[in-house]
Protein backbone atom coordinates (compact mmCIF):
# COMPACT_ATOMS: atom_id res chain seq x y z
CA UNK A 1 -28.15 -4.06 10.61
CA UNK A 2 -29.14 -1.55 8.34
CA UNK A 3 -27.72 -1.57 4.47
CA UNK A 4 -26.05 1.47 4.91
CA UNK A 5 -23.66 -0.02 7.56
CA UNK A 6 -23.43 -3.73 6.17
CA UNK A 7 -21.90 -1.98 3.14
CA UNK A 8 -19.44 0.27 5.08
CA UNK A 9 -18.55 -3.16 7.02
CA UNK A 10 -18.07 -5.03 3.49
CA UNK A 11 -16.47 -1.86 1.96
CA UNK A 12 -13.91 -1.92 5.38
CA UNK A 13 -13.19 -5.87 5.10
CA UNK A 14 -12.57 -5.12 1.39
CA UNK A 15 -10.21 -2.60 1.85
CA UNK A 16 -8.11 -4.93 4.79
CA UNK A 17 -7.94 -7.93 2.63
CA UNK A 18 -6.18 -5.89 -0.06
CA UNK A 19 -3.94 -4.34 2.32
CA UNK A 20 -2.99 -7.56 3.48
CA UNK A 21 -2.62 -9.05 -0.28
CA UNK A 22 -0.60 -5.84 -1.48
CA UNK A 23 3.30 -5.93 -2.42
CA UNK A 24 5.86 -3.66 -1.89
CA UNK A 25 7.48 -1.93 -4.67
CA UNK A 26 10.57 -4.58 -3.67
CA UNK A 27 8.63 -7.99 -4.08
CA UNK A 28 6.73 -6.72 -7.29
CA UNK A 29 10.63 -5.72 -8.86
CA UNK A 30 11.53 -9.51 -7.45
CA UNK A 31 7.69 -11.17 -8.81
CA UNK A 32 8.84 -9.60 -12.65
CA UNK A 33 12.22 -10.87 -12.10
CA UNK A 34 10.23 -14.22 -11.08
CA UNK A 35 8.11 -14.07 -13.76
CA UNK A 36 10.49 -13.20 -16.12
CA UNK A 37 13.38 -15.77 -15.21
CA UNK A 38 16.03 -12.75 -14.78
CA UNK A 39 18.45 -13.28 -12.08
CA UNK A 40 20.07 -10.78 -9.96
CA UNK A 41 23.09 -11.12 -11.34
CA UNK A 42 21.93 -10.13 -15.28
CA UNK A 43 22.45 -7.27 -16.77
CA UNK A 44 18.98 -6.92 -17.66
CA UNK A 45 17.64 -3.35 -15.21
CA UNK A 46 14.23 -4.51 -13.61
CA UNK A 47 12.99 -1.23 -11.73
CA UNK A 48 9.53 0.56 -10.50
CA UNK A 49 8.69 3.36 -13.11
CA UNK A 50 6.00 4.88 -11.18
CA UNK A 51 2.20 4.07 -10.06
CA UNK A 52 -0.51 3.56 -12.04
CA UNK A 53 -3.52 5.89 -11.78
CA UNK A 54 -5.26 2.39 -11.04
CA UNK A 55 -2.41 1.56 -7.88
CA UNK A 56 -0.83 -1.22 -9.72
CA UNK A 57 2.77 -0.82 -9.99
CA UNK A 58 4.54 -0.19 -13.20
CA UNK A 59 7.55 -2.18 -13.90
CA UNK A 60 10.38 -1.95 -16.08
CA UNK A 61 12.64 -4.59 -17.66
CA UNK A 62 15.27 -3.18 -20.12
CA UNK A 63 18.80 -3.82 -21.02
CA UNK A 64 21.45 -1.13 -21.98
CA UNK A 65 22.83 -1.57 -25.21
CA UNK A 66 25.78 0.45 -26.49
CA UNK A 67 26.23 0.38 -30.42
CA UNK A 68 29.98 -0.13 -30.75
CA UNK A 69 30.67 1.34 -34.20
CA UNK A 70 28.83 4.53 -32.65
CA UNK A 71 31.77 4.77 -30.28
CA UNK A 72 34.04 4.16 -32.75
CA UNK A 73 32.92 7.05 -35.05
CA UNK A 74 32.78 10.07 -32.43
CA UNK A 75 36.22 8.48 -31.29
CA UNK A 76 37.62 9.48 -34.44
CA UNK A 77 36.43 12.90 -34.64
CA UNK A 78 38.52 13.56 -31.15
């Protein structure tokens, strides 16, 4: 076999074993939630952001937080 094919063939069984490794955008949301100890039921937002220039998922883990006395003040300019 000459090299120019053995490293097509190794570049080819490369490229299948990390298709066959790879996650969906759903289990890498549920592997940080994992990871994180954050269960479905939290407030806590766990979402995809977008895809690295690399491939790798970008994930997301944030809560909402609404500053009471913030509400409070533009309530009293009404």
């Amino acid at each position: 076999m000459d090299p120019d094919t053995q490293a097509e063939d190794s570049q080819a069984i490369a490229e299948q074993g990390l298709a066959e490794q790879s996650v969906s955008e759903e289990q890498a949301v549920q592997l940080v939630r994992e990871k994180l100890g954050i269960p479905e039921s939290s407030d806590t937002i766990v979402e995809l952001d977008g895809i690295g220039s690399d491939g790798e998922y970008v994930i997301h883990a944030y809560n909402v937080v609404i500053d009471d006395t913030m509400v409070d003040q533009f309530a009293d300019l009404e």
